[in-house]
Protein backbone atom coordinates (compact mmCIF):
# COMPACT_ATOMS: atom_id res chain seq x y z
CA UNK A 1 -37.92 -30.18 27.52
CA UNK A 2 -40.57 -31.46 25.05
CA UNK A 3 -40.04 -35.56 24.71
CA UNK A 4 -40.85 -38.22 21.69
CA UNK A 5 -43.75 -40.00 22.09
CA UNK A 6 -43.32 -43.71 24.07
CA UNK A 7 -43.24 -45.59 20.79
CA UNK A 8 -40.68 -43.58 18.94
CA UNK A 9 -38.32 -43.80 22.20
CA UNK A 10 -39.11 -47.75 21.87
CA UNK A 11 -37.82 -48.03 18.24
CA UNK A 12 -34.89 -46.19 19.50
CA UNK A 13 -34.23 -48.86 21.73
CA UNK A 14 -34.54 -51.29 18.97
CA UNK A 15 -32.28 -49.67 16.62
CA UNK A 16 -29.70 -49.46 19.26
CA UNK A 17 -29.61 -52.90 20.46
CA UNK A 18 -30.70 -51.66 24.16
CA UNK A 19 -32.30 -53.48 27.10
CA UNK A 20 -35.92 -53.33 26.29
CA UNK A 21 -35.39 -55.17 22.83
CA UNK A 22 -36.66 -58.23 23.96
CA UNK A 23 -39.40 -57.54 25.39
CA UNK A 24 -40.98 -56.51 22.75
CA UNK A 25 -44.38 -58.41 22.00
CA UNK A 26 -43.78 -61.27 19.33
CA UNK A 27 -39.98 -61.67 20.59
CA UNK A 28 -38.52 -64.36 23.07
CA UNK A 29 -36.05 -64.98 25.66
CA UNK A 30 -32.91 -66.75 24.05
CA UNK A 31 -30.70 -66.68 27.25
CA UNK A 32 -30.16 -69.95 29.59
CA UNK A 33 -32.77 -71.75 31.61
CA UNK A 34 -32.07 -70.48 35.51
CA UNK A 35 -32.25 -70.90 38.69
CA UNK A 36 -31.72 -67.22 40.71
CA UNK A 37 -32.51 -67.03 44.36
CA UNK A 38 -32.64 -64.18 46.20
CA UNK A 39 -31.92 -64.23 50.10
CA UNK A 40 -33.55 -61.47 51.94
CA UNK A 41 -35.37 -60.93 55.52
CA UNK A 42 -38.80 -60.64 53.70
CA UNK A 43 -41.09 -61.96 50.27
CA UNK A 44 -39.65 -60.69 47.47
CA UNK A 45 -42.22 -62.35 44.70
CA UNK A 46 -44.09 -59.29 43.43
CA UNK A 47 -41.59 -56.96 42.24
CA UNK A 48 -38.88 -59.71 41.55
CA UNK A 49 -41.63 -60.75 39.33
CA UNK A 50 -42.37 -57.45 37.92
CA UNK A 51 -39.03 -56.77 37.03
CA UNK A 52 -38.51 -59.49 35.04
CA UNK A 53 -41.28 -58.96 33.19
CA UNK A 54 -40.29 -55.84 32.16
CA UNK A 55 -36.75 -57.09 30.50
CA UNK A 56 -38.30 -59.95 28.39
CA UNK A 57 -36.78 -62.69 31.23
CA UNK A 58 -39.22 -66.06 29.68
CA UNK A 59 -41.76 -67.37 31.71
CA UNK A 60 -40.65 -66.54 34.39
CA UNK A 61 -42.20 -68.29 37.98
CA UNK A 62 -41.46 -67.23 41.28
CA UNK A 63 -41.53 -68.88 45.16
CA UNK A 64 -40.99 -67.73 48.25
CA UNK A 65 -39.38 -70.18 51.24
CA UNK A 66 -37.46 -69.56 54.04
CA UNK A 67 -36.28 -66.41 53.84
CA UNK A 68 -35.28 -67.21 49.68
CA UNK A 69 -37.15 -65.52 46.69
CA UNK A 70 -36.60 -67.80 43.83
CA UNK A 71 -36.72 -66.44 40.26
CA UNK A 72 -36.59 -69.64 37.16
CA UNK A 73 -37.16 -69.47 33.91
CA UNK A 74 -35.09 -68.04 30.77
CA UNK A 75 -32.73 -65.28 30.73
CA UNK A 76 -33.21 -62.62 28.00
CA UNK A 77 -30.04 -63.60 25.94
CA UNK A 78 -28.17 -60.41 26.39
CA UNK A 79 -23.91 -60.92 26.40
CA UNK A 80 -24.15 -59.94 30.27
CA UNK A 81 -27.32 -61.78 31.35
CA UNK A 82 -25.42 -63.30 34.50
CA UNK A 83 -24.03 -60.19 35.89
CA UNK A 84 -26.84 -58.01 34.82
CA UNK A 85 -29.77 -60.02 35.64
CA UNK A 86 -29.10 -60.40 39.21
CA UNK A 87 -27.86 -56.96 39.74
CA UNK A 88 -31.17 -55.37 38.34
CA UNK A 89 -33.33 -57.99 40.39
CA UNK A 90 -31.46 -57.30 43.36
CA UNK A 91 -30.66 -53.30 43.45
CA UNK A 92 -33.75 -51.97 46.24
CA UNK A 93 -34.78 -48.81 44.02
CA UNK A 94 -34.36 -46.18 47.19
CA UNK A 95 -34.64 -42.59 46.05
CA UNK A 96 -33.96 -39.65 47.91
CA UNK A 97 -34.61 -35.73 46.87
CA UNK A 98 -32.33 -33.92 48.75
CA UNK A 99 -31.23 -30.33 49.05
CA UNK A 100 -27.88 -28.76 48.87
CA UNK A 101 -25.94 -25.63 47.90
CA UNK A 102 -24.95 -26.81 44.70
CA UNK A 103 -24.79 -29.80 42.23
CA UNK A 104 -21.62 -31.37 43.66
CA UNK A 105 -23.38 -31.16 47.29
CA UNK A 106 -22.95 -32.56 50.21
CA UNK A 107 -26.74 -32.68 51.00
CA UNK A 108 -27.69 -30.23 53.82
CA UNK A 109 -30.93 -31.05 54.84
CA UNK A 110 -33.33 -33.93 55.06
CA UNK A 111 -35.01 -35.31 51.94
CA UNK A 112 -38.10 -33.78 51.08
CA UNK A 113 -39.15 -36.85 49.03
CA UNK A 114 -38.50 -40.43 48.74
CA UNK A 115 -39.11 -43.30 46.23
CA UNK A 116 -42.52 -44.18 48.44
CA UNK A 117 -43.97 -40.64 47.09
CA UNK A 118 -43.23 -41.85 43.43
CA UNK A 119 -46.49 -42.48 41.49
CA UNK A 120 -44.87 -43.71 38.42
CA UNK A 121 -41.35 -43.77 36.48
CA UNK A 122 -41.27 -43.94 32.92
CA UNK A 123 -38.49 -43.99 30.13
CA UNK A 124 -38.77 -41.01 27.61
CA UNK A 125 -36.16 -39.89 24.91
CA UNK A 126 -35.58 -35.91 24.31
CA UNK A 127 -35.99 -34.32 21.57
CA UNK A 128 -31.80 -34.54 21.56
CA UNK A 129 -32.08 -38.13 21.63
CA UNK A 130 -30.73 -38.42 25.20
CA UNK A 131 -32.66 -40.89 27.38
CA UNK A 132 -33.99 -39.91 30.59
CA UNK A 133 -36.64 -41.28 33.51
CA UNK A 134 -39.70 -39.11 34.09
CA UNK A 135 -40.44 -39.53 38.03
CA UNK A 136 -44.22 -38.95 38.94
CA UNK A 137 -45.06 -37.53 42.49
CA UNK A 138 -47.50 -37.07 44.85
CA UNK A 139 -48.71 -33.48 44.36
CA UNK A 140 -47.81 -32.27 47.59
CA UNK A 141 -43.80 -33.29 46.68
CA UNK A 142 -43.49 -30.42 43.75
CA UNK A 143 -45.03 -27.80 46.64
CA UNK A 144 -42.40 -29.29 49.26
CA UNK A 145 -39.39 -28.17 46.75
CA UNK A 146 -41.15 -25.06 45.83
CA UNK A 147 -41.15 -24.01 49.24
CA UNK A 148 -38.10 -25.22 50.44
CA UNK A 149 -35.11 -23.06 50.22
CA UNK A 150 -32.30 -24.57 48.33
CA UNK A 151 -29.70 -24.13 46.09
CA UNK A 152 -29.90 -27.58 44.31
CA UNK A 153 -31.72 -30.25 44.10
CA UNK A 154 -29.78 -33.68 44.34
CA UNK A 155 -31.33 -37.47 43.11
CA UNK A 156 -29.80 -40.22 44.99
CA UNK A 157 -30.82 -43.46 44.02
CA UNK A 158 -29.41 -46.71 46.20
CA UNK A 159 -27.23 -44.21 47.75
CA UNK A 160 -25.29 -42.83 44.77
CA UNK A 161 -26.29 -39.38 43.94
CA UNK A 162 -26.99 -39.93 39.98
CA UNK A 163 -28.66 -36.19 39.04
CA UNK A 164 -29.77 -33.08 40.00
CA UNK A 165 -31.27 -29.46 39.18
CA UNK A 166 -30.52 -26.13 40.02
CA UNK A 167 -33.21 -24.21 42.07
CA UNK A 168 -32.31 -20.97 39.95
CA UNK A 169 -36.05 -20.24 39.72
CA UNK A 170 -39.55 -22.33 40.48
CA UNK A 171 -39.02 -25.82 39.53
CA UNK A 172 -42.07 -27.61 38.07
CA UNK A 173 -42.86 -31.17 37.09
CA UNK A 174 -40.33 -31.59 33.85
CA UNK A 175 -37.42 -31.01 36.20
CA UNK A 176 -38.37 -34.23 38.01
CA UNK A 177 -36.02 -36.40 35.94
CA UNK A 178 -32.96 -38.63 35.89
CA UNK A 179 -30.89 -38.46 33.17
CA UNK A 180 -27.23 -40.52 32.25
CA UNK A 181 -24.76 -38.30 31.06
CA UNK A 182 -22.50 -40.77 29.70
CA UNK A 183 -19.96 -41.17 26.43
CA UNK A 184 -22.74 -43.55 24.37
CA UNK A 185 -26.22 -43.09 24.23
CA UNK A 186 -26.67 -46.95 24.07
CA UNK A 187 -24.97 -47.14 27.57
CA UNK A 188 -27.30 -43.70 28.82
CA UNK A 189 -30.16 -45.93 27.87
CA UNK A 190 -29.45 -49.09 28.93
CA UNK A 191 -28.78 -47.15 32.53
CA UNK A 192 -32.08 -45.45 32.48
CA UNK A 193 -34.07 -48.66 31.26
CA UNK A 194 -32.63 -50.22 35.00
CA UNK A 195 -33.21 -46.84 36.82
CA UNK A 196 -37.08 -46.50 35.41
CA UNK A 197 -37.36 -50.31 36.15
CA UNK A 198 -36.33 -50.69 39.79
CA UNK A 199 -37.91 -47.31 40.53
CA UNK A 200 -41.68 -48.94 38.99
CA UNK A 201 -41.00 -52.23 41.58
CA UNK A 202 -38.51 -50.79 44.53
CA UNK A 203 -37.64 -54.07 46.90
CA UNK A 204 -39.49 -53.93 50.07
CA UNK A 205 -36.38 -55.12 51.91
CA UNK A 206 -32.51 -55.52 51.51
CA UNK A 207 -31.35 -58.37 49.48
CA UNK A 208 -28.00 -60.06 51.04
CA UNK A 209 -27.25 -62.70 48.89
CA UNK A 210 -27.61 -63.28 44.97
CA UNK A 211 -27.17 -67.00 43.82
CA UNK A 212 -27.74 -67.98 39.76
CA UNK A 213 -27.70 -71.58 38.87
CA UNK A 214 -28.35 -72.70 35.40
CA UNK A 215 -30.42 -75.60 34.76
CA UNK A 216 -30.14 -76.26 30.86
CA UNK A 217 -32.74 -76.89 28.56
């Protein structure tokens, strides 16, 4: 399916009040001053980092000590900043392609590609103004799915299974998508903005405990 260019899929956002507003160049964080530590068995500072970057989170500075990541700076000002910050920093961006005999599975094989094949994962619109994430693999992935006798192909991200294609004839690169199928388009977006997000920065470990303390100002 043929896709709007990047910029056009950005205004979209815009217009629809979606995740990605603020972090549009010239625009600023208007949410509290935090605190949010992350508790975790390794360093969490790059993609912690990275991912708050990406959703407009104000100058945000990161540390690393004893076994806690800690995120401060300004939240982005959205109505659920203190749910939805922390549940976006936190979620470890696994992905698994797996086969099975038909879109409502079970899987019945091992995965044939994971989230460490992924070269890149980027938010496009369609031309039906549905938001989707483009995944990016090695080259050798697309072959592995070609040759691999399946039905289906099933997406499972953090262990939900969140999309799929049927193997009804040689898949190529533009089936290599996640796409919401929800009621609003503003909540399919918003859902794909935190899928291509976590999939860009995926945690190198688990994270067991999220703490946010705000610090005024």
């Amino acid at each position: 399916m043929a896709s709007l260019p990047l910029v056009l899929a950005l205004l979209m956002v815009l217009t629809m009040g979606g995740w990605l507003a603020v972090t549009w160049k010239g625009g600023s964080a208007r949410g509290s001053q935090v605190s949010i530590a992350l508790t975790a068995d390794c360093d969490l500072r790059e993609p912690v980092l990275a991912r708050a970057q990406r959703v407009g989170f104000g100058q945000p500075q990161v540390s690393y000590a004893e076994g806690v990541t800690r995120l401060e700076g300004r939240m982005p000002g959205l109505e659920d900043d203190t749910t939805a910050m922390p549940a976006l920093l936190s979620k470890p961006g696994k992905l698994r392609v797996l086969p099975a005999d038909s879109a409502e599975g079970p899987p019945t094989g091992a995965e044939v590609a994971t989230e460490v094949d992924l070269t890149n994962a980027w938010l496009q619109i369609g031309m039906s103004g549905h938001p989707y994430v483009q995944l990016e693999f090695q080259p050798n992935v697309l072959a592995r799915i070609q040759e691999a006798e399946a039905s289906s192909w099933l997406f499972e991200l953090d262990g939900e299974i969140v999309d799929h294609f049927d193997a009804d004839r040689d898949p190529d690169d533009d089936d290599l998508r996640l796409q919401p199928r929800l009621e609003a388009t503003r909540d399919e977006l918003r859902l794909a903005t935190d899928w291509s997000i976590v999939l860009q920065d995926p945690l190198p470990c688990a994270v067991r405990n999220v703490a946010v303390t705000e610090e005024g100002g």
